[in-house]
PDB file of N, CA and C in Angstrom:
ATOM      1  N   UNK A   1      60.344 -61.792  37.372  1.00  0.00           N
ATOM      2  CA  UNK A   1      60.440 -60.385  37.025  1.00  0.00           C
ATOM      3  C   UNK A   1      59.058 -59.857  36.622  1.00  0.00           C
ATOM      4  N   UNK A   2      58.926 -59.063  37.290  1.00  0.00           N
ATOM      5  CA  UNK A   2      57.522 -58.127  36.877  1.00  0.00           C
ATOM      6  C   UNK A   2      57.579 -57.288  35.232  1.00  0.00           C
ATOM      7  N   UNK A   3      56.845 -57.366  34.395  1.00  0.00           N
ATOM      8  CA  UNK A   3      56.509 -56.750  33.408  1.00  0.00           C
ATOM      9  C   UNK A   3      56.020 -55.699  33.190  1.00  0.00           C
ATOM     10  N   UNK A   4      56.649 -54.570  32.988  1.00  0.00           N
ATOM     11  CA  UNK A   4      56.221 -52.938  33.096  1.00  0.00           C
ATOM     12  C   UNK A   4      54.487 -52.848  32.242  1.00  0.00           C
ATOM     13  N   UNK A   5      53.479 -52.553  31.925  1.00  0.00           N
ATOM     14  CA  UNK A   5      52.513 -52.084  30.884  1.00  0.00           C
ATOM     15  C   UNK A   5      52.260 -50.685  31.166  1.00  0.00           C
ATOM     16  N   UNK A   6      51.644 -50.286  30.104  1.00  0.00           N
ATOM     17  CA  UNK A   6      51.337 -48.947  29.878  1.00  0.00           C
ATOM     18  C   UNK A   6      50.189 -48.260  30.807  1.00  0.00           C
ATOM     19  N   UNK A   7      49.372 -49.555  31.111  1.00  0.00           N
ATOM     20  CA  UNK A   7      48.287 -49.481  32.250  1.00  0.00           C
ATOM     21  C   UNK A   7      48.893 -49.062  33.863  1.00  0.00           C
ATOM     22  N   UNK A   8      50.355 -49.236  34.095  1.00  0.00           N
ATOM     23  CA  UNK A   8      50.180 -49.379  34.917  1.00  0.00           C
ATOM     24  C   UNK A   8      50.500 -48.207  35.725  1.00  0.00           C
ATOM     25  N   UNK A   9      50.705 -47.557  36.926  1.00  0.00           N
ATOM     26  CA  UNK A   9      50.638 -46.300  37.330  1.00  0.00           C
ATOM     27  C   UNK A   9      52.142 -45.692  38.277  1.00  0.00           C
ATOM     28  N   UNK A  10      52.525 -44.725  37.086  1.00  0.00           N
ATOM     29  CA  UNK A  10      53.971 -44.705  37.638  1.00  0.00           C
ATOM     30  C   UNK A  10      54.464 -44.783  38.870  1.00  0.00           C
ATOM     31  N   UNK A  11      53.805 -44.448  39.646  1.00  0.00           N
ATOM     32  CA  UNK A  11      53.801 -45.007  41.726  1.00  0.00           C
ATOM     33  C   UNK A  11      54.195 -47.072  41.778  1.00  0.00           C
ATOM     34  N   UNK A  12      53.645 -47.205  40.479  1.00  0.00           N
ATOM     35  CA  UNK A  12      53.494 -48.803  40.822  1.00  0.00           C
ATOM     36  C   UNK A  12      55.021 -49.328  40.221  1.00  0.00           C
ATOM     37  N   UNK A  13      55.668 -48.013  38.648  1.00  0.00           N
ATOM     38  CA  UNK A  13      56.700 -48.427  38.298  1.00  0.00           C
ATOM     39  C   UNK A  13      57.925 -48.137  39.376  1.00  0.00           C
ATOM     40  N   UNK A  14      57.351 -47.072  39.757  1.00  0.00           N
ATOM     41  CA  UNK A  14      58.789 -46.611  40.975  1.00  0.00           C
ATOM     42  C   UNK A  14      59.060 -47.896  41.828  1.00  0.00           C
ATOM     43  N   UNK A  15      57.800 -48.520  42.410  1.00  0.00           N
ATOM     44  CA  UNK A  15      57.460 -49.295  43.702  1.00  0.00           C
ATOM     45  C   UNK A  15      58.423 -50.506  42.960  1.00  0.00           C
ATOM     46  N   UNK A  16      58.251 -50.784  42.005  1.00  0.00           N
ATOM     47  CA  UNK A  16      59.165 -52.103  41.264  1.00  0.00           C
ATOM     48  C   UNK A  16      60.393 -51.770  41.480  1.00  0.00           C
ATOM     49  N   UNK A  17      60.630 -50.291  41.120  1.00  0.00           N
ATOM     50  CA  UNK A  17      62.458 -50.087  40.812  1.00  0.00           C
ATOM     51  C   UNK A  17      62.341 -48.458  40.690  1.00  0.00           C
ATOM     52  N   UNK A  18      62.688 -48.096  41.886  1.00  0.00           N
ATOM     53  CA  UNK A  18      63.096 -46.390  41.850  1.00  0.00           C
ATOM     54  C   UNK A  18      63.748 -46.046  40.689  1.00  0.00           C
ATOM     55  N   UNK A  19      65.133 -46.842  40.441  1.00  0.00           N
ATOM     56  CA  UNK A  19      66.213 -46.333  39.689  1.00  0.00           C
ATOM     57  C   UNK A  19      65.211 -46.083  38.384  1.00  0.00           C
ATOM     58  N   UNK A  20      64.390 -46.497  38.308  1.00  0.00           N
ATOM     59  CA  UNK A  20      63.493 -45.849  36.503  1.00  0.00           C
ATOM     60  C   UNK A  20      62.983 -44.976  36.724  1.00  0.00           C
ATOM     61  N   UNK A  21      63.818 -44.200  37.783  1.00  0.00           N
ATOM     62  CA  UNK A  21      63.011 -42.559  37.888  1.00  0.00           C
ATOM     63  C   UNK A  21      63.866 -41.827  36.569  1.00  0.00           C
ATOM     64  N   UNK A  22      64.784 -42.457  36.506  1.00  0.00           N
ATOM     65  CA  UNK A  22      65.318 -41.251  35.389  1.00  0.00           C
ATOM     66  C   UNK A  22      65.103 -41.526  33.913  1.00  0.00           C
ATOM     67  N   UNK A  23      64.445 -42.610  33.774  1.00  0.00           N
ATOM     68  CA  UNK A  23      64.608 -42.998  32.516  1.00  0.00           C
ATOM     69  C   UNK A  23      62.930 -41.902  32.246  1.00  0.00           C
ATOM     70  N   UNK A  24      61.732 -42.325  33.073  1.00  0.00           N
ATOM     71  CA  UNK A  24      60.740 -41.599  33.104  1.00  0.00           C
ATOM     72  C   UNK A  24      60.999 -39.764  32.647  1.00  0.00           C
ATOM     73  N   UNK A  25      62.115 -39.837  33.416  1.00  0.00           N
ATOM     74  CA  UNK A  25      62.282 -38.164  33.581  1.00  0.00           C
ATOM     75  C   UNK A  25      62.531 -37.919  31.749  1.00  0.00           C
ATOM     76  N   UNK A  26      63.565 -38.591  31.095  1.00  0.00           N
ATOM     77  CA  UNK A  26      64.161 -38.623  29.887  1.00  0.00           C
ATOM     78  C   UNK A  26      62.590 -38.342  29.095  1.00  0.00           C
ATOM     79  N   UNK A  27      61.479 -38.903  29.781  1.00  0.00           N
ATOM     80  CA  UNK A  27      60.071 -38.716  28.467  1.00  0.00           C
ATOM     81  C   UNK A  27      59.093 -37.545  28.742  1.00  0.00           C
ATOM     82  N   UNK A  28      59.871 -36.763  29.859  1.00  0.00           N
ATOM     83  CA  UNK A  28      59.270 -35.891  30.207  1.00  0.00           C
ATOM     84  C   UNK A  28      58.417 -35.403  31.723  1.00  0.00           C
ATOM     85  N   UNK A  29      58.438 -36.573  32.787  1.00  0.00           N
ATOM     86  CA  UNK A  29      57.672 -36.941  33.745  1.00  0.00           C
ATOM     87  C   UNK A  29      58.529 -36.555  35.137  1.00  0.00           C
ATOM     88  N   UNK A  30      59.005 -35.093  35.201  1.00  0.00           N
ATOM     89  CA  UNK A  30      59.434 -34.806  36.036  1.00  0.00           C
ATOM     90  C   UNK A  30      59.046 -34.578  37.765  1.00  0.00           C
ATOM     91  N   UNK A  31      57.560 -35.036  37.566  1.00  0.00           N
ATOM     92  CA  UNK A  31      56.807 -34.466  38.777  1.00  0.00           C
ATOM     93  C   UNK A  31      56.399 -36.129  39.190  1.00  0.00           C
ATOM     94  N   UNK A  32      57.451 -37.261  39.645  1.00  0.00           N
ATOM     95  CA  UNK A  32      56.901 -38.509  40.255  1.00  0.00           C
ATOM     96  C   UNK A  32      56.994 -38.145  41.694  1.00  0.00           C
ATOM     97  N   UNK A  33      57.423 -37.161  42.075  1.00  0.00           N
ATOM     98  CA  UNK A  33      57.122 -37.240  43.593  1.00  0.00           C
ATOM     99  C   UNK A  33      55.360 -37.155  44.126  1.00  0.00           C
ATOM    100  N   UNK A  34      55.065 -36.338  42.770  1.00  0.00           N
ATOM    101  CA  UNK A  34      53.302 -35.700  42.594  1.00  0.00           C
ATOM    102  C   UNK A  34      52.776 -36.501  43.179  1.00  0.00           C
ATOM    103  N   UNK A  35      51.373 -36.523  44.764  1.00  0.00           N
ATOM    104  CA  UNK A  35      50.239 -37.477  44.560  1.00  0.00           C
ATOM    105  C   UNK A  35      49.498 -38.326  43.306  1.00  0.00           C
ATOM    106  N   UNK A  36      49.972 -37.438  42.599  1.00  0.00           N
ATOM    107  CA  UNK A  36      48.728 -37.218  40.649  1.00  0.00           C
ATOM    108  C   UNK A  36      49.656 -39.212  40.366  1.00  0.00           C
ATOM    109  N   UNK A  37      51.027 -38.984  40.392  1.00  0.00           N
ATOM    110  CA  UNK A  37      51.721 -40.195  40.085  1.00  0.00           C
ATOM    111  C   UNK A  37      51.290 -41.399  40.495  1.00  0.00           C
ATOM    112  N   UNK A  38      50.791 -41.123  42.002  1.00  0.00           N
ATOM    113  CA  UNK A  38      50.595 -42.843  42.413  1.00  0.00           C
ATOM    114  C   UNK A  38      49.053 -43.712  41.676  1.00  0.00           C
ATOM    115  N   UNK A  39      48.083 -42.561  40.900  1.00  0.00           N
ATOM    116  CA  UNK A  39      47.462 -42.320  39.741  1.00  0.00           C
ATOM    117  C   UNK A  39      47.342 -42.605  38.314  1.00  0.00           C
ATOM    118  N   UNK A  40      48.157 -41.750  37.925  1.00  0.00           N
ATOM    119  CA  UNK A  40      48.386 -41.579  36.590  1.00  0.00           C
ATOM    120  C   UNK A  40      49.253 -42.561  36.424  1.00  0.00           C
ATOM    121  N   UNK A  41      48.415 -43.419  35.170  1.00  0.00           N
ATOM    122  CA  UNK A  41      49.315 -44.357  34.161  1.00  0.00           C
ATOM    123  C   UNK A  41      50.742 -43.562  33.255  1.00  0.00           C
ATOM    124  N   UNK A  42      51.022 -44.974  32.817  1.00  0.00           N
ATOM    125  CA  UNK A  42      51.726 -44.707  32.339  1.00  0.00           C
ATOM    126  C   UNK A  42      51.509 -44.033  30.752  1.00  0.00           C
ATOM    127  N   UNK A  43      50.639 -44.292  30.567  1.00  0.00           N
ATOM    128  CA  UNK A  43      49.700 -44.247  28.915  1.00  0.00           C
ATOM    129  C   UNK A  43      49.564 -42.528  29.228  1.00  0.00           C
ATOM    130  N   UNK A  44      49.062 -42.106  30.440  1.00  0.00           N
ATOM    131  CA  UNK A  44      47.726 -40.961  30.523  1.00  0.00           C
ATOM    132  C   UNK A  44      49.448 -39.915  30.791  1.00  0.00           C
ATOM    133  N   UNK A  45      50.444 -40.155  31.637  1.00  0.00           N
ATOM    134  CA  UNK A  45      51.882 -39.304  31.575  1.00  0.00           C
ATOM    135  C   UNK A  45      52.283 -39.611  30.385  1.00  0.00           C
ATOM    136  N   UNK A  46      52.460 -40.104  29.527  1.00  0.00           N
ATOM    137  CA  UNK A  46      52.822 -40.016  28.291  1.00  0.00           C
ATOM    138  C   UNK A  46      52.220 -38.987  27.675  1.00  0.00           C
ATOM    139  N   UNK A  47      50.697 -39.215  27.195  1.00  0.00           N
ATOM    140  CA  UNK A  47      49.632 -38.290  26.555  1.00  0.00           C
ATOM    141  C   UNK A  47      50.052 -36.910  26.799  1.00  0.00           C
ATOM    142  N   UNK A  48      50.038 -36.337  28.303  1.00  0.00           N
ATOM    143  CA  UNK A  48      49.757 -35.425  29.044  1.00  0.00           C
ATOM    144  C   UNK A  48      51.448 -34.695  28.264  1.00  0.00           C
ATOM    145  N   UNK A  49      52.379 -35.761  28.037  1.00  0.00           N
ATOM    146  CA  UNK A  49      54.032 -34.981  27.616  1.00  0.00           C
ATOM    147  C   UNK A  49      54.179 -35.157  26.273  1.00  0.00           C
ATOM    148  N   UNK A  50      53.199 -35.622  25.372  1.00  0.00           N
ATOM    149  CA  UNK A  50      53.698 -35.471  24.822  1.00  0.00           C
ATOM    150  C   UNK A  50      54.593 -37.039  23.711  1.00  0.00           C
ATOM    151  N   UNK A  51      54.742 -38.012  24.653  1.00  0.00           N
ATOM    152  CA  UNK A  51      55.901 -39.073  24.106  1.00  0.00           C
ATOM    153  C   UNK A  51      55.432 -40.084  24.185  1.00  0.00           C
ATOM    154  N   UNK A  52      55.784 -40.974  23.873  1.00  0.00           N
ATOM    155  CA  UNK A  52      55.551 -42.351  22.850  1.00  0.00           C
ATOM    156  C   UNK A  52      55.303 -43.365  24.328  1.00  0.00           C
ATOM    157  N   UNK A  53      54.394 -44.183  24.470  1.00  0.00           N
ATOM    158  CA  UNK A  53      54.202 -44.704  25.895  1.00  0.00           C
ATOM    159  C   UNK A  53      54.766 -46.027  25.420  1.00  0.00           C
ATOM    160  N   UNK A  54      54.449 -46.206  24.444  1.00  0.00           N
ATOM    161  CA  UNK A  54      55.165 -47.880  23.640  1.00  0.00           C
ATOM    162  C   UNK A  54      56.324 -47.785  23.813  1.00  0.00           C
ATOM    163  N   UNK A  55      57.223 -46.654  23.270  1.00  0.00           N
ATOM    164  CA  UNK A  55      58.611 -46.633  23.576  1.00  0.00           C
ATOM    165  C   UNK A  55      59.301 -46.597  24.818  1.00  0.00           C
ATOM    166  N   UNK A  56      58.656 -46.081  25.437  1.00  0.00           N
ATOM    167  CA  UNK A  56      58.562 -45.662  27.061  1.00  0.00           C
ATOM    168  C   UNK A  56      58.595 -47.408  28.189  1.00  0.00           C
ATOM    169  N   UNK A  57      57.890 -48.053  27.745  1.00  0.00           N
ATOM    170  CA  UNK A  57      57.287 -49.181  28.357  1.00  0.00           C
ATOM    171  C   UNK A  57      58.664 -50.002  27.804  1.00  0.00           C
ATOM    172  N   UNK A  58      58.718 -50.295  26.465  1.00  0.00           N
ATOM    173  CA  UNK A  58      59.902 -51.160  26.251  1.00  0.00           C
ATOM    174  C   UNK A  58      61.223 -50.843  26.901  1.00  0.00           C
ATOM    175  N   UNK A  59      61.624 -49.114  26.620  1.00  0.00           N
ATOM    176  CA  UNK A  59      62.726 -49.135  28.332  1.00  0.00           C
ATOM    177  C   UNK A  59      63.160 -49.583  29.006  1.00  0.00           C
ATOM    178  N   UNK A  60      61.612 -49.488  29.700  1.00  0.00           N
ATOM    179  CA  UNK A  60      61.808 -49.931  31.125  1.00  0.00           C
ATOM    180  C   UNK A  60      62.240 -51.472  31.466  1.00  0.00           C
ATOM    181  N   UNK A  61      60.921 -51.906  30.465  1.00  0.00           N
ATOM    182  CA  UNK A  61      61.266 -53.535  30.793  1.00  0.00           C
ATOM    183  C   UNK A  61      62.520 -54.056  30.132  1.00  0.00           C
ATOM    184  N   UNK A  62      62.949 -53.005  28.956  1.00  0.00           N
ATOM    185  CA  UNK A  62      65.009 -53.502  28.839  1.00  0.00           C
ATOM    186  C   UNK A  62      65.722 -53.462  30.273  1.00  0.00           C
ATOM    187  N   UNK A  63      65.509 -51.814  30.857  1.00  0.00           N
ATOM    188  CA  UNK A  63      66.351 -51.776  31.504  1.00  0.00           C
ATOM    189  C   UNK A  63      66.057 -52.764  33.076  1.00  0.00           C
ATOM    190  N   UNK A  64      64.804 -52.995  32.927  1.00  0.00           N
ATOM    191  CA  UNK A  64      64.557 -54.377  34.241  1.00  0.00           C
ATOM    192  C   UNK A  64      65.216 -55.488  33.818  1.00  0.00           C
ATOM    193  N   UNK A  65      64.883 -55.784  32.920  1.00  0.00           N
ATOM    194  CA  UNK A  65      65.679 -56.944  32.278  1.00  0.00           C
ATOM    195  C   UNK A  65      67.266 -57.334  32.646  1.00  0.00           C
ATOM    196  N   UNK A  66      67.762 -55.991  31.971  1.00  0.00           N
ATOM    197  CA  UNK A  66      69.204 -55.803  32.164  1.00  0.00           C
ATOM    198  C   UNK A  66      69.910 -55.811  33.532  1.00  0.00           C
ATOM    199  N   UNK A  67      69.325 -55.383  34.080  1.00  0.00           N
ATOM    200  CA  UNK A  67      69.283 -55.027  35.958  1.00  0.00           C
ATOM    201  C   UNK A  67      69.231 -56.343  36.981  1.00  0.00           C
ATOM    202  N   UNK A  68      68.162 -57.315  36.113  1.00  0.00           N
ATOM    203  CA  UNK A  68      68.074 -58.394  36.965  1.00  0.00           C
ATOM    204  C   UNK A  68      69.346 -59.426  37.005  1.00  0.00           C
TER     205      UNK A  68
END
């Protein structure tokens, strides 16, 4: 199982697992279709909304976790 980080660039989280499009959306990151996404970390879409990228990151890797 791959390990989500904050480094890494939401194009790269989709590429792991689409279905964490919505959890993304929940922190504010409604625009992953954006070029800007295959880009922008996960740290720098956090900043940019506003929300907690630590909280954000643990999520994901629950809900990978859970999924696998």
């Amino acid at each position: 199982m791959t390990t989500i980080t904050k480094d890494m660039s939401i194009g790269e989280v989709l590429a792991i697992d689409v279905s964490t499009a919505p959890i993304m959306t929940e922190y504010g990151m409604h625009c992953m279709g954006c070029p800007v996404s295959q880009m922008e970390t996960l740290e720098m879409g956090c900043a940019v909304h506003g929300t907690d990228v630590d909280e954000l990151v643990e999520r994901l890797n629950l809900y990978l976790t859970e999924s696998a």
